[in-house]
C-alpha atoms as a PDB file:
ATOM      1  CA  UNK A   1     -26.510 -51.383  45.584  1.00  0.00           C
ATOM      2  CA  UNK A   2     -24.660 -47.987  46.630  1.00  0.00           C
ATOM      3  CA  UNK A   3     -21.272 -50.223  45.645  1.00  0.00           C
ATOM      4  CA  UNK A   4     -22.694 -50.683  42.410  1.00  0.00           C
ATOM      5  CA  UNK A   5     -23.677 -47.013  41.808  1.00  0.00           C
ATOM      6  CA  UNK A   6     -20.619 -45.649  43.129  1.00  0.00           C
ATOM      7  CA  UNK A   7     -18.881 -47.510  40.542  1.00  0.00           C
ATOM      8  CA  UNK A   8     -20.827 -46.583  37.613  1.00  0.00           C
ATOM      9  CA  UNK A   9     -20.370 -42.746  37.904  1.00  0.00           C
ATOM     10  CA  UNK A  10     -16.913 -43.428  38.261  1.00  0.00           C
ATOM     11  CA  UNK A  11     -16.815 -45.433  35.167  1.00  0.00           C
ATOM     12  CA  UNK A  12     -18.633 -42.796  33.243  1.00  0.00           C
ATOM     13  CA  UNK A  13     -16.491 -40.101  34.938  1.00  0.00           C
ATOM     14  CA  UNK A  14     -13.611 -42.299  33.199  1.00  0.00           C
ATOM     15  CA  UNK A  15     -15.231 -42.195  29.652  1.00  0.00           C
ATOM     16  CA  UNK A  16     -16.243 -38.764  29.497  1.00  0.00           C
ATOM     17  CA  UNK A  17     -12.642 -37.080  31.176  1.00  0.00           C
ATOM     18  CA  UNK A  18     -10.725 -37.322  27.902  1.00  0.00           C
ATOM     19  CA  UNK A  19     -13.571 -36.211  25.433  1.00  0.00           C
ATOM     20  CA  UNK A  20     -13.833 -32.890  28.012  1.00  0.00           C
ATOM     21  CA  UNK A  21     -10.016 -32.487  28.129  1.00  0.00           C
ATOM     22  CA  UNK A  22     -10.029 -32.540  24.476  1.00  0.00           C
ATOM     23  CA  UNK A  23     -12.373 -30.117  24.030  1.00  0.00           C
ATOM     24  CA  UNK A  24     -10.331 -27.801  26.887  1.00  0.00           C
ATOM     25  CA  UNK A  25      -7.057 -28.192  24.505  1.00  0.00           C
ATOM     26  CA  UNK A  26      -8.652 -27.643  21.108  1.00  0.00           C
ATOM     27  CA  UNK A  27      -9.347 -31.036  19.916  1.00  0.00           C
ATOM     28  CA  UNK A  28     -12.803 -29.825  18.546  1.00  0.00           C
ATOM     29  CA  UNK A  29     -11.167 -26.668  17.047  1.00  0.00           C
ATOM     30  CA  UNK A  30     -13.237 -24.611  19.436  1.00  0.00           C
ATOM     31  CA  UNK A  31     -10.164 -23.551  21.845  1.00  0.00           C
ATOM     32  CA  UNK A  32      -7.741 -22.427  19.712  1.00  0.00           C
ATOM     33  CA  UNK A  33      -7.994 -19.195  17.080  1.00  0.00           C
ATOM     34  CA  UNK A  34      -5.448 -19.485  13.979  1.00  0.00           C
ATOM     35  CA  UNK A  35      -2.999 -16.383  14.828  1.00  0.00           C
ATOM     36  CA  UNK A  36      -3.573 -13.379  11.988  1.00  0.00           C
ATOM     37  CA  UNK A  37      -1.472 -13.235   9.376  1.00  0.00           C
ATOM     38  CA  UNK A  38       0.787 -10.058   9.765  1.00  0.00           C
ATOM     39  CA  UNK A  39       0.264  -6.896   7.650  1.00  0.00           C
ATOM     40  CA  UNK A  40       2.358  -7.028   3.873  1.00  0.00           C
ATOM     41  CA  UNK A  41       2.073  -3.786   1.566  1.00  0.00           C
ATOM     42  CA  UNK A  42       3.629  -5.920  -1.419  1.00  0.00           C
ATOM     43  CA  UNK A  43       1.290  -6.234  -4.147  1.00  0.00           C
ATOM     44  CA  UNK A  44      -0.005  -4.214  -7.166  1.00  0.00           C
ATOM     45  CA  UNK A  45      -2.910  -1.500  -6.464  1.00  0.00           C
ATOM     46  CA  UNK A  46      -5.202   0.845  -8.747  1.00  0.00           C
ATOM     47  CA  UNK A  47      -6.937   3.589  -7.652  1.00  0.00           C
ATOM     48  CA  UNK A  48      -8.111   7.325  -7.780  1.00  0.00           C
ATOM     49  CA  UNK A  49      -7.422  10.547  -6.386  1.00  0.00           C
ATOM     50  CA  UNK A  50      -8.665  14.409  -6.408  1.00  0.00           C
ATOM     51  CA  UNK A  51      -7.060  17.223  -5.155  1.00  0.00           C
ATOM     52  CA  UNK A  52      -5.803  20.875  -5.706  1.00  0.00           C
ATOM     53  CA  UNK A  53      -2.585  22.059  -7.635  1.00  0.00           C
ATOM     54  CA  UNK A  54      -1.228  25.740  -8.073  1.00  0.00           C
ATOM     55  CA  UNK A  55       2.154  27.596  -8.980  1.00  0.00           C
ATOM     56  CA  UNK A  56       3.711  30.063 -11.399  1.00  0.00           C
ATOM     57  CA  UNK A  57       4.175  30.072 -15.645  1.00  0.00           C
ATOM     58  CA  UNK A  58       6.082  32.916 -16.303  1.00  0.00           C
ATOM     59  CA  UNK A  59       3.819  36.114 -15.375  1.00  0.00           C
ATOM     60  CA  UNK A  60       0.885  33.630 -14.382  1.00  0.00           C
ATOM     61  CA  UNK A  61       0.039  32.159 -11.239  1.00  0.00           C
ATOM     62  CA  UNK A  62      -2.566  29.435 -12.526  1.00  0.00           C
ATOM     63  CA  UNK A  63      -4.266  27.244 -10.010  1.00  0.00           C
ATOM     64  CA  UNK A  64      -7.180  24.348  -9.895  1.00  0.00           C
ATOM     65  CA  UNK A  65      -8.415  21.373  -9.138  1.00  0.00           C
ATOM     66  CA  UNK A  66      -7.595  18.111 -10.653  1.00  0.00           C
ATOM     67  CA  UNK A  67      -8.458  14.534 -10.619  1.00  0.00           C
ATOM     68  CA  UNK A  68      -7.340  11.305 -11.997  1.00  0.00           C
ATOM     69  CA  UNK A  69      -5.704   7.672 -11.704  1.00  0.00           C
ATOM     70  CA  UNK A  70      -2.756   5.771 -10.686  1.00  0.00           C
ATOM     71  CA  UNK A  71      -1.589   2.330 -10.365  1.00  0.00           C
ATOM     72  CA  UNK A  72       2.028   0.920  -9.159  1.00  0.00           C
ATOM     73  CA  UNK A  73       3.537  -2.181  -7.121  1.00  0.00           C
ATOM     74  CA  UNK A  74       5.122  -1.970  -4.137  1.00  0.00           C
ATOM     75  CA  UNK A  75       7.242  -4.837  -2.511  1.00  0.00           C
ATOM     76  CA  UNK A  76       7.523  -4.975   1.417  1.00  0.00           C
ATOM     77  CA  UNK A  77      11.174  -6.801   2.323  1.00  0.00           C
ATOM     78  CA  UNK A  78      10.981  -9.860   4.390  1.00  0.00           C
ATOM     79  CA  UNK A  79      10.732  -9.198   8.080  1.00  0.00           C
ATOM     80  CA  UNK A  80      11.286  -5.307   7.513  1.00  0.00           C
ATOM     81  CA  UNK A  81       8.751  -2.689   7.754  1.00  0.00           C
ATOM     82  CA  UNK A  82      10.826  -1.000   4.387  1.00  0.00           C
ATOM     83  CA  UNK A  83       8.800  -0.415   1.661  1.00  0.00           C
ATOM     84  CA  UNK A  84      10.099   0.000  -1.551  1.00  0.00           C
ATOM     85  CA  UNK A  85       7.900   0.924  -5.065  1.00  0.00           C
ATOM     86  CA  UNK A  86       6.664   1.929  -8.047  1.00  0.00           C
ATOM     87  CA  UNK A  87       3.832   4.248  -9.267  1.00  0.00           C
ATOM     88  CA  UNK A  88       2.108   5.747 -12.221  1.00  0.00           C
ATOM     89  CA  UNK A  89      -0.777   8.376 -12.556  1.00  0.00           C
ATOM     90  CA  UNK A  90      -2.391  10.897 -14.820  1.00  0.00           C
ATOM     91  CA  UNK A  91      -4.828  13.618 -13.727  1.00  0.00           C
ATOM     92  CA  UNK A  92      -7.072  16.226 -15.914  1.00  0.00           C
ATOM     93  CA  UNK A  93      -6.747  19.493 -14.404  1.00  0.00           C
ATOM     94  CA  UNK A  94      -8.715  22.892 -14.042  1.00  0.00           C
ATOM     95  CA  UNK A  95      -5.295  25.047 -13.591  1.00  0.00           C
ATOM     96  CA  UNK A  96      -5.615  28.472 -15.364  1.00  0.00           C
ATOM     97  CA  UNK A  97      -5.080  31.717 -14.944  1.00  0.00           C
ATOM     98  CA  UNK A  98      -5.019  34.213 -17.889  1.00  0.00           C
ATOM     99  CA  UNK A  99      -3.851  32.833 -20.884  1.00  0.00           C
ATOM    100  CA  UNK A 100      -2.190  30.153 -20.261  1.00  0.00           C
ATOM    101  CA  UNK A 101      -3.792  26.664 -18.737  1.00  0.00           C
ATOM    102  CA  UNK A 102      -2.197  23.429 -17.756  1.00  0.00           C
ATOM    103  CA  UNK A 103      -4.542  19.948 -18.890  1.00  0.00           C
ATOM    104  CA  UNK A 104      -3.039  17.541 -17.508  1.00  0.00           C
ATOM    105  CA  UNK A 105      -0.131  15.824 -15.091  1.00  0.00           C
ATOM    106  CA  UNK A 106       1.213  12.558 -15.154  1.00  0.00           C
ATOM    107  CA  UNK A 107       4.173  11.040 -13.177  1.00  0.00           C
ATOM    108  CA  UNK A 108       6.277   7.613 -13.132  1.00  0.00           C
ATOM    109  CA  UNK A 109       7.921   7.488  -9.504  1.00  0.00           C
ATOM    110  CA  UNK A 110       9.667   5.368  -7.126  1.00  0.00           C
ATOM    111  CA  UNK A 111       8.144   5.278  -3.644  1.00  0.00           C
ATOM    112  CA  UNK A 112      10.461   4.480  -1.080  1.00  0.00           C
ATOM    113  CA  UNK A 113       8.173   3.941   2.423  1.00  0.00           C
ATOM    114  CA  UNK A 114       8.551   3.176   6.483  1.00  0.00           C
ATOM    115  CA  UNK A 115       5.386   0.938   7.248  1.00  0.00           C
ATOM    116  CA  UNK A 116       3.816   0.802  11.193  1.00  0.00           C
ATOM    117  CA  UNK A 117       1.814  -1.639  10.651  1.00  0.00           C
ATOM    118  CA  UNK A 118      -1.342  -0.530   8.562  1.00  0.00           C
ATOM    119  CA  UNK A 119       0.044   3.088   7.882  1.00  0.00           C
ATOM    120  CA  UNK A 120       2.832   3.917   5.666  1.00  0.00           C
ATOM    121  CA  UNK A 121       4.724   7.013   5.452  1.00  0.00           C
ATOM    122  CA  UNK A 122       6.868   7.679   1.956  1.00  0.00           C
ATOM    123  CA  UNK A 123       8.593   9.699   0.059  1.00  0.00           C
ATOM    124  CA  UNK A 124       8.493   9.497  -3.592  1.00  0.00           C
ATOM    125  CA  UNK A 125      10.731  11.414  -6.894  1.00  0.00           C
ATOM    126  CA  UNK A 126      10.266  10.567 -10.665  1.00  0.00           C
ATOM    127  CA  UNK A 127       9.458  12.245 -13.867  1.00  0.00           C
ATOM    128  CA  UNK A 128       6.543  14.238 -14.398  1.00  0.00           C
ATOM    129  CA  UNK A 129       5.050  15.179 -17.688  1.00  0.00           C
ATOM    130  CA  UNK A 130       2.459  17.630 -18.751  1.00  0.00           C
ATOM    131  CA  UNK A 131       0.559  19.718 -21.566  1.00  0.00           C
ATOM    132  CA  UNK A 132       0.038  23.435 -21.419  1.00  0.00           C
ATOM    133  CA  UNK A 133      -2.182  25.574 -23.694  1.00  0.00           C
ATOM    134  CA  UNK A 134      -1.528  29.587 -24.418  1.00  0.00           C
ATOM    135  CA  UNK A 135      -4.037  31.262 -25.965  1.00  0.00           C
ATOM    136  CA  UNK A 136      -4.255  35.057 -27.252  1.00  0.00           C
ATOM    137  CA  UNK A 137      -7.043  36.485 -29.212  1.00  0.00           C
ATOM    138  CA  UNK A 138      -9.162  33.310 -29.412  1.00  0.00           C
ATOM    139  CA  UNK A 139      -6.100  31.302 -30.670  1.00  0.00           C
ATOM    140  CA  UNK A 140      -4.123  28.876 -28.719  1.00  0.00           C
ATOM    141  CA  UNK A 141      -1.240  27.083 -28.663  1.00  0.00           C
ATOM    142  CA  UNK A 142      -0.701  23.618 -27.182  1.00  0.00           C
ATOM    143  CA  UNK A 143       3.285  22.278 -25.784  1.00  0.00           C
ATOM    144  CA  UNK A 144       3.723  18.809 -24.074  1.00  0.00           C
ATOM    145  CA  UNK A 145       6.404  19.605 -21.174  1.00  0.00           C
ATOM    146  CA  UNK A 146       8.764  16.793 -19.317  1.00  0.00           C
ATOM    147  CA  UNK A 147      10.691  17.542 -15.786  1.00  0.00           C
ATOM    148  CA  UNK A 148      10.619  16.318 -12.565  1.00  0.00           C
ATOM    149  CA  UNK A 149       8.422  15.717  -8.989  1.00  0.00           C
ATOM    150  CA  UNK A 150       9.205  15.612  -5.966  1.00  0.00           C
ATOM    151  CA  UNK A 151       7.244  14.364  -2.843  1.00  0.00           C
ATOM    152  CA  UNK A 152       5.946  12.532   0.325  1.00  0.00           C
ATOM    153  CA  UNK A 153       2.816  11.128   1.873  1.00  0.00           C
ATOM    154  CA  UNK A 154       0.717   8.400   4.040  1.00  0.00           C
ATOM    155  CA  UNK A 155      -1.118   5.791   3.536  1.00  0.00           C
ATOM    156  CA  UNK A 156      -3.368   4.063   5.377  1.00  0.00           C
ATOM    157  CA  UNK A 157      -4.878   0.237   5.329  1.00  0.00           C
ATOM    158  CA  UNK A 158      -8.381   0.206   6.054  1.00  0.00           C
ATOM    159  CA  UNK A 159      -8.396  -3.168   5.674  1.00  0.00           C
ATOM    160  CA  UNK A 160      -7.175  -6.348   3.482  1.00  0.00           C
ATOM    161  CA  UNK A 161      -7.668  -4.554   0.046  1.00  0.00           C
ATOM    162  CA  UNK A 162      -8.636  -1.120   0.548  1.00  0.00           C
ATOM    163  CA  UNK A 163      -6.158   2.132   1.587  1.00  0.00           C
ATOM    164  CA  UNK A 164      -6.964   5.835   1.893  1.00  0.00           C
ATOM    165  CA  UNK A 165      -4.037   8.070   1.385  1.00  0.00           C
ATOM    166  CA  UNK A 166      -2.884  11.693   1.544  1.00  0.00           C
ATOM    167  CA  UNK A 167      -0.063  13.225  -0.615  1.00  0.00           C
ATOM    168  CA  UNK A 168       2.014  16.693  -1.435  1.00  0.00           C
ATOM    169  CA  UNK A 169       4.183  16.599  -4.779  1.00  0.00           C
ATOM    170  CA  UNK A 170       5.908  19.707  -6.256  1.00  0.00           C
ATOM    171  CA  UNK A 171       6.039  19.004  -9.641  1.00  0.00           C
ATOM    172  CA  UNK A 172       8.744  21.173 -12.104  1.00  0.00           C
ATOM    173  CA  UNK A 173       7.333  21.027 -15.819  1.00  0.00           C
ATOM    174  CA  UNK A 174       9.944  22.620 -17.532  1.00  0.00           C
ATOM    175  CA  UNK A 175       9.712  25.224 -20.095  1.00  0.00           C
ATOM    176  CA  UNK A 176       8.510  25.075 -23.564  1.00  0.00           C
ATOM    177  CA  UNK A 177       8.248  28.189 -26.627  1.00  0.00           C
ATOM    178  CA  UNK A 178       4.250  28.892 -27.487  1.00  0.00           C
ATOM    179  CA  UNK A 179       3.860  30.767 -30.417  1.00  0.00           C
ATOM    180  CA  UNK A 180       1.433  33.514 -30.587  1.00  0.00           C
ATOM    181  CA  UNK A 181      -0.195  36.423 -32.323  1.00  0.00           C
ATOM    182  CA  UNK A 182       2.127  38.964 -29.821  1.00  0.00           C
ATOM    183  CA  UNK A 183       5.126  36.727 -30.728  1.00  0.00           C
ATOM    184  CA  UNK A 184       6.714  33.310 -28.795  1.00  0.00           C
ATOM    185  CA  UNK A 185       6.252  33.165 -25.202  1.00  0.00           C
ATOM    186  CA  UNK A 186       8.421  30.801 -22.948  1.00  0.00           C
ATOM    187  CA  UNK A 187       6.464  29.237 -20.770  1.00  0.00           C
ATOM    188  CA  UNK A 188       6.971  26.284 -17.803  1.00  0.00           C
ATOM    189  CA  UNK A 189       4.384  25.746 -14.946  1.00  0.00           C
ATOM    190  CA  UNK A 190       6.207  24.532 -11.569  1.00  0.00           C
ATOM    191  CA  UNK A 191       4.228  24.480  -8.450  1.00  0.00           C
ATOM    192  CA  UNK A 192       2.536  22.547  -5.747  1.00  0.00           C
ATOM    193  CA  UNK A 193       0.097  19.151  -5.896  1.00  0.00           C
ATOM    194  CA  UNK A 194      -1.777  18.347  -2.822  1.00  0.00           C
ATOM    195  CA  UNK A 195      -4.405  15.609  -2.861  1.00  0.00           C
ATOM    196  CA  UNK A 196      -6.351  12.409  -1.675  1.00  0.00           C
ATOM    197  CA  UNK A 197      -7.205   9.301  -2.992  1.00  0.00           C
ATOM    198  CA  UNK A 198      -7.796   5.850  -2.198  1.00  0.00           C
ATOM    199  CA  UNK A 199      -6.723   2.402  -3.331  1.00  0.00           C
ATOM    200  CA  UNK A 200      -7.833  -1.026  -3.926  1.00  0.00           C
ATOM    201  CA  UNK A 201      -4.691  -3.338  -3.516  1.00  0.00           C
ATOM    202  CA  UNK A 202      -4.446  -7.356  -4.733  1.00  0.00           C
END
């Protein structure tokens, strides 16, 4: 009788030894996690962002907040934490001071960026394009203005889609003529952008 019971736990131990050493290597699916997949910045993204400009227009030394939108693409090479790409915004601005007001900005960049992982660190120069407004005695004078910007910043994954980013641009309008009751005034606003903003990237 022992004989017999001897040998039927070790028949059972027999049966059930490769089901458990399945389950030890995976063969359920319960011992092995798929490894993540690593962090890419390629992709287009859309977003917002708020922040404060100020500089000089001829006697002037307007300031403000703004706010607005951008969008761009960037592409992250193969195996490299290079980032190269490009961006796009527009913001509606409070800058003033005296008679003469700035309302809006807009840029068209390239981004050129060093990623560790989920932050990336850039620098960025385009065009930059704006519209000023002079006004004397209750009348005012609009001029659209074209130069350049100049810039760097961070960015930071918080986590497959979203990023939250910090940024300084200095940003050179050029000059236009406003014409006036007093006569024409040349006028250029070149000064200093820093703001926030976050993005949703696909």
């Amino acid at each position: 009788m022992k004989h017999r019971l001897v040998a039927g736990l070790a028949a059972l131990g027999a049966l059930t030894l490769p089901a458990s050493a399945a389950d030890m290597n995976g063969g359920y699916g319960y011992g092995y996690a798929q490894p993540a997949a690593p962090m890419s910045w390629t992709g287009f993204h859309i977003g917002a962002n708020a922040g404060y400009s100020w500089g000089t227009a001829g006697i002037y030394s307007p300031g403000g907040f703004l706010g607005g939108l951008q969008a761009g693409y960037n592409w992250q090479f193969a195996g490299s934490p290079f980032v190269a790409g490009l961006e796009t915004d527009i913001a509606w601005t409070g800058i003033n001071e005296g008679a003469y007001s700035v309302n809006y900005i807009g840029t068209v960049r390239a981004r050129l960026g060093f990623a560790f992982e989920r932050f990336l660190a850039y620098g960025t120069a385009g065009l930059a394009y704006g519209a000023g407004q002079y006004e004397v005695a209750g009348l005012s004078n609009d001029q659209t203005h074209t130069g350049w910007t100049l810039g760097l910043g961070g960015e930071f994954a918080l986590d497959r889609n979203w990023s939250a980013r910090a940024e300084y641009l200095y940003v050179d309008l050029g000059s236009s003529t406003y014409s006036s009751l007093t006569g024409p005034a040349s006028l250029g606003f070149d000064g200093n952008i820093i703001r926030g903003g976050v993005n949703y990237r696909f």
